[in-house]
Protein backbone atom coordinates (compact mmCIF):
# COMPACT_ATOMS: atom_id res chain seq x y z
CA UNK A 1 -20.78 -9.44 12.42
CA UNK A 2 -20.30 -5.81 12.22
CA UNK A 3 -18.25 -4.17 9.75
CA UNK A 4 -15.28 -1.85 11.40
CA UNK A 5 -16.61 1.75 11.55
CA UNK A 6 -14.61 4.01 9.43
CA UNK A 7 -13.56 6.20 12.23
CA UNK A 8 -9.94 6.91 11.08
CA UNK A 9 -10.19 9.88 7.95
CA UNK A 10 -7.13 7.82 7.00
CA UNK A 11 -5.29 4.85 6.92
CA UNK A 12 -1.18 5.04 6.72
CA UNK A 13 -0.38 3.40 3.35
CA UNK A 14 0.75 -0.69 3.99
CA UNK A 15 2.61 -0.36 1.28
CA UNK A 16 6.54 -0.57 0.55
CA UNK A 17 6.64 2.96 -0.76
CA UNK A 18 6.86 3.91 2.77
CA UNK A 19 10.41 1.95 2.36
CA UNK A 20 11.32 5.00 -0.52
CA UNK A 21 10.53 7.54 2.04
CA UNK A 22 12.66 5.80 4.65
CA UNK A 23 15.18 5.75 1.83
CA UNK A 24 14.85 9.43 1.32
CA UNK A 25 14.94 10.20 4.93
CA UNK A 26 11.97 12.16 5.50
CA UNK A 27 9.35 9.78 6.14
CA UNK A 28 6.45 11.47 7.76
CA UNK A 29 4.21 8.75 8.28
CA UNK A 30 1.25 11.20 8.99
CA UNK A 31 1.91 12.14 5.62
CA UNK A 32 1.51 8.37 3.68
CA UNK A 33 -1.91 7.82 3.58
CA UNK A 34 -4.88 6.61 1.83
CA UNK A 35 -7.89 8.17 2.95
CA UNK A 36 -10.44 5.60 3.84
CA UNK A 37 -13.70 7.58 3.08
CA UNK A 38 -12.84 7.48 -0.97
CA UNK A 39 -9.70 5.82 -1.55
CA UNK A 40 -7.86 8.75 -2.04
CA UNK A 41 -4.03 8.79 -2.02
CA UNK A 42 -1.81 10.97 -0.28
CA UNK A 43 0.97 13.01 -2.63
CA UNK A 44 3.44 12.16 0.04
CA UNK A 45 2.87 8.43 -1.35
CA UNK A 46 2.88 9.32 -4.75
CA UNK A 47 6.10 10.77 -4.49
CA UNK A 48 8.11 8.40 -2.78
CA UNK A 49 6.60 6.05 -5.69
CA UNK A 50 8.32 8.17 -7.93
CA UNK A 51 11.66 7.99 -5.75
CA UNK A 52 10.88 4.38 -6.41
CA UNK A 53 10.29 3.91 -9.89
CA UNK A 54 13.17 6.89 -10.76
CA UNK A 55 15.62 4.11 -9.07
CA UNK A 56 14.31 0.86 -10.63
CA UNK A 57 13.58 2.52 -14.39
CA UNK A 58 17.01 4.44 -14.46
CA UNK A 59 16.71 8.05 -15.64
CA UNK A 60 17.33 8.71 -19.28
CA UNK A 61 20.00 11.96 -19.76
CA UNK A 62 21.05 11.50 -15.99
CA UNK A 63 24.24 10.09 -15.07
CA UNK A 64 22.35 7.91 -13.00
CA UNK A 65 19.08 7.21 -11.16
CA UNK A 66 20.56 7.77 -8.13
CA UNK A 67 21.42 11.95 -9.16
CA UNK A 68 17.38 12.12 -10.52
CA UNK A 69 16.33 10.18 -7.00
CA UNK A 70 19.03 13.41 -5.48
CA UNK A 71 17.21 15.94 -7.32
CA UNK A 72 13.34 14.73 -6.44
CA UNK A 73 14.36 14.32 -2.54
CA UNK A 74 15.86 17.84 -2.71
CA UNK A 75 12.79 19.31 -4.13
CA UNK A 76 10.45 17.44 -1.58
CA UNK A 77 12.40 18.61 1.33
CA UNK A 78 12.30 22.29 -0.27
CA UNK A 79 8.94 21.92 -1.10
CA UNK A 80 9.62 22.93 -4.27
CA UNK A 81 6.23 23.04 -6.41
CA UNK A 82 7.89 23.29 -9.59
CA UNK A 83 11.01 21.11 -9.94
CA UNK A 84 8.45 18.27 -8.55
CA UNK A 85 5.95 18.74 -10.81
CA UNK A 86 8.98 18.78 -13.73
CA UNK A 87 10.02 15.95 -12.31
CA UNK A 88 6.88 13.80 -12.78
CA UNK A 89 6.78 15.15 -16.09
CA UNK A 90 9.79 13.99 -16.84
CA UNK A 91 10.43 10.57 -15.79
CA UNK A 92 6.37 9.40 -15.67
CA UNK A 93 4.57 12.14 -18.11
CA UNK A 94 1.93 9.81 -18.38
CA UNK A 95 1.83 9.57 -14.80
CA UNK A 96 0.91 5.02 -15.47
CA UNK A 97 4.66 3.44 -14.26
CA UNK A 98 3.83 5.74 -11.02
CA UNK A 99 -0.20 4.59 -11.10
CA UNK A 100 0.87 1.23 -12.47
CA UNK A 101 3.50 0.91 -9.39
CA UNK A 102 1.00 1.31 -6.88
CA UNK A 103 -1.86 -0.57 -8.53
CA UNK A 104 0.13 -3.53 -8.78
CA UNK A 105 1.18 -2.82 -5.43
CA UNK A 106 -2.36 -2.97 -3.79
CA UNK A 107 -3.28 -5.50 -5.65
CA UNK A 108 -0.64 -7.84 -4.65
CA UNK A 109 -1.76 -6.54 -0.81
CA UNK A 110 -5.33 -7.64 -1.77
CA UNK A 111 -4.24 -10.93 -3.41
CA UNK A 112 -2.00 -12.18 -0.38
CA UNK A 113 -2.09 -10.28 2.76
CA UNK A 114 -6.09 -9.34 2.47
CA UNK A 115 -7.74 -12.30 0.64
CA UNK A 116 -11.45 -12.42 0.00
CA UNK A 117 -12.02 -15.89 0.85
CA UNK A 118 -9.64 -15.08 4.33
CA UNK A 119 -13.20 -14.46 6.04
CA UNK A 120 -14.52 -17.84 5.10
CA UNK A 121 -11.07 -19.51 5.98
CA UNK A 122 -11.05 -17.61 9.19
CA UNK A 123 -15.27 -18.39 10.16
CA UNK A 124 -14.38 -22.05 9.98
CA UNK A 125 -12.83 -21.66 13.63
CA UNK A 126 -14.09 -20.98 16.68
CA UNK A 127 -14.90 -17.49 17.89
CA UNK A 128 -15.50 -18.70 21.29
CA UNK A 129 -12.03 -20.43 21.54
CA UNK A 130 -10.42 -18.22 19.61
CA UNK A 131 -11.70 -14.87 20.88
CA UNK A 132 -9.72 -12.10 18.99
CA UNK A 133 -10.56 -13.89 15.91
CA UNK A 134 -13.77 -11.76 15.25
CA UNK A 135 -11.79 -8.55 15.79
CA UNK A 136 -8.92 -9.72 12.83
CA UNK A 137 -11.63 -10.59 10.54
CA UNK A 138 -13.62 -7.59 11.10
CA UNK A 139 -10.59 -5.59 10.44
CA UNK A 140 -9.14 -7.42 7.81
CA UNK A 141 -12.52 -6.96 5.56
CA UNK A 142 -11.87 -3.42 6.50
CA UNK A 143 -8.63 -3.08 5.00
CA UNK A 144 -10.19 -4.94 1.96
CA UNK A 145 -12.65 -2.50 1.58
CA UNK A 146 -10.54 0.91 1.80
CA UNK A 147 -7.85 -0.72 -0.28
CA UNK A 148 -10.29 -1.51 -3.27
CA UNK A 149 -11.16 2.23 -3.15
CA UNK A 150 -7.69 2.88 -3.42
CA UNK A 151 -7.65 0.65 -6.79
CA UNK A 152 -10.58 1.94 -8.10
CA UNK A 153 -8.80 5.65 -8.21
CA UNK A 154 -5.68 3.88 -9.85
């Protein structure tokens, strides 16, 4: 079987982050990505993984999460290099809840949606009868493989 060719540069992020930029209404999906070559991921997904962890972690000297979450989205949709980078500083100076977020994240993805013994499970059948079953677990190794990159840079 052969592996799926990494023809995309990227892959949009599976990941419910995606939900914070839906939440912050500028999603640009073009935008949330992991790039499949090395694992790398997009700021756009680090950012709405702020939005996320500003609204579960509360936001100390704020009257509440939800004026921080106000002040990141309006920076993001000016583009605003500064108050964004303040921002992380602020409320993840460490920058690990934001890594720690997302690592859990993709490891959950790996642990349940992406499996490693889904291959074997999935060989046990029929590829004649079941024809698009070589396709799934061709890509699903694929996904397995670009999202381990992506934990190996968290």
């Amino acid at each position: 079987m052969k592996a799926v060719p990494p023809s995309l540069p990227t892959l949009p992020s599976p990941t419910t982050e995606a939900a914070a930029a839906d939440e912050m209404g500028f999603a640009d999906w073009a935008k949330m990505t992991f790039r499949v070559k090395d694992g790398a991921v997009a700021d756009a997904v680090w950012d709405a993984v702020l939005y996320k962890v500003i609204g579960s972690d509360g936001c100390k000297g704020r009257s509440s999460s939800s004026e921080a979450q106000r002040e990141l989205y309006s920076a993001l949709a000016k583009n605003d290099g500064k108050i964004i980078t303040e921002m992380y500083s602020k409320y993840d100076p460490n920058g690990l809840k934001v890594r720690r977020w997302l690592r859990n994240h993709v490891e959950q993805m790996l642990t349940s949606t992406y499996p490693k013994d889904l291959a074997l499970k999935l060989s046990e059948h029929d590829f004649e009868q079941h024809p698009r079953l070589e396709m799934i677990v061709r890509y699903n190794a694929w996904m397995r493989t670009v999202l381990q990159r992506v934990k190996a840079n968290l």
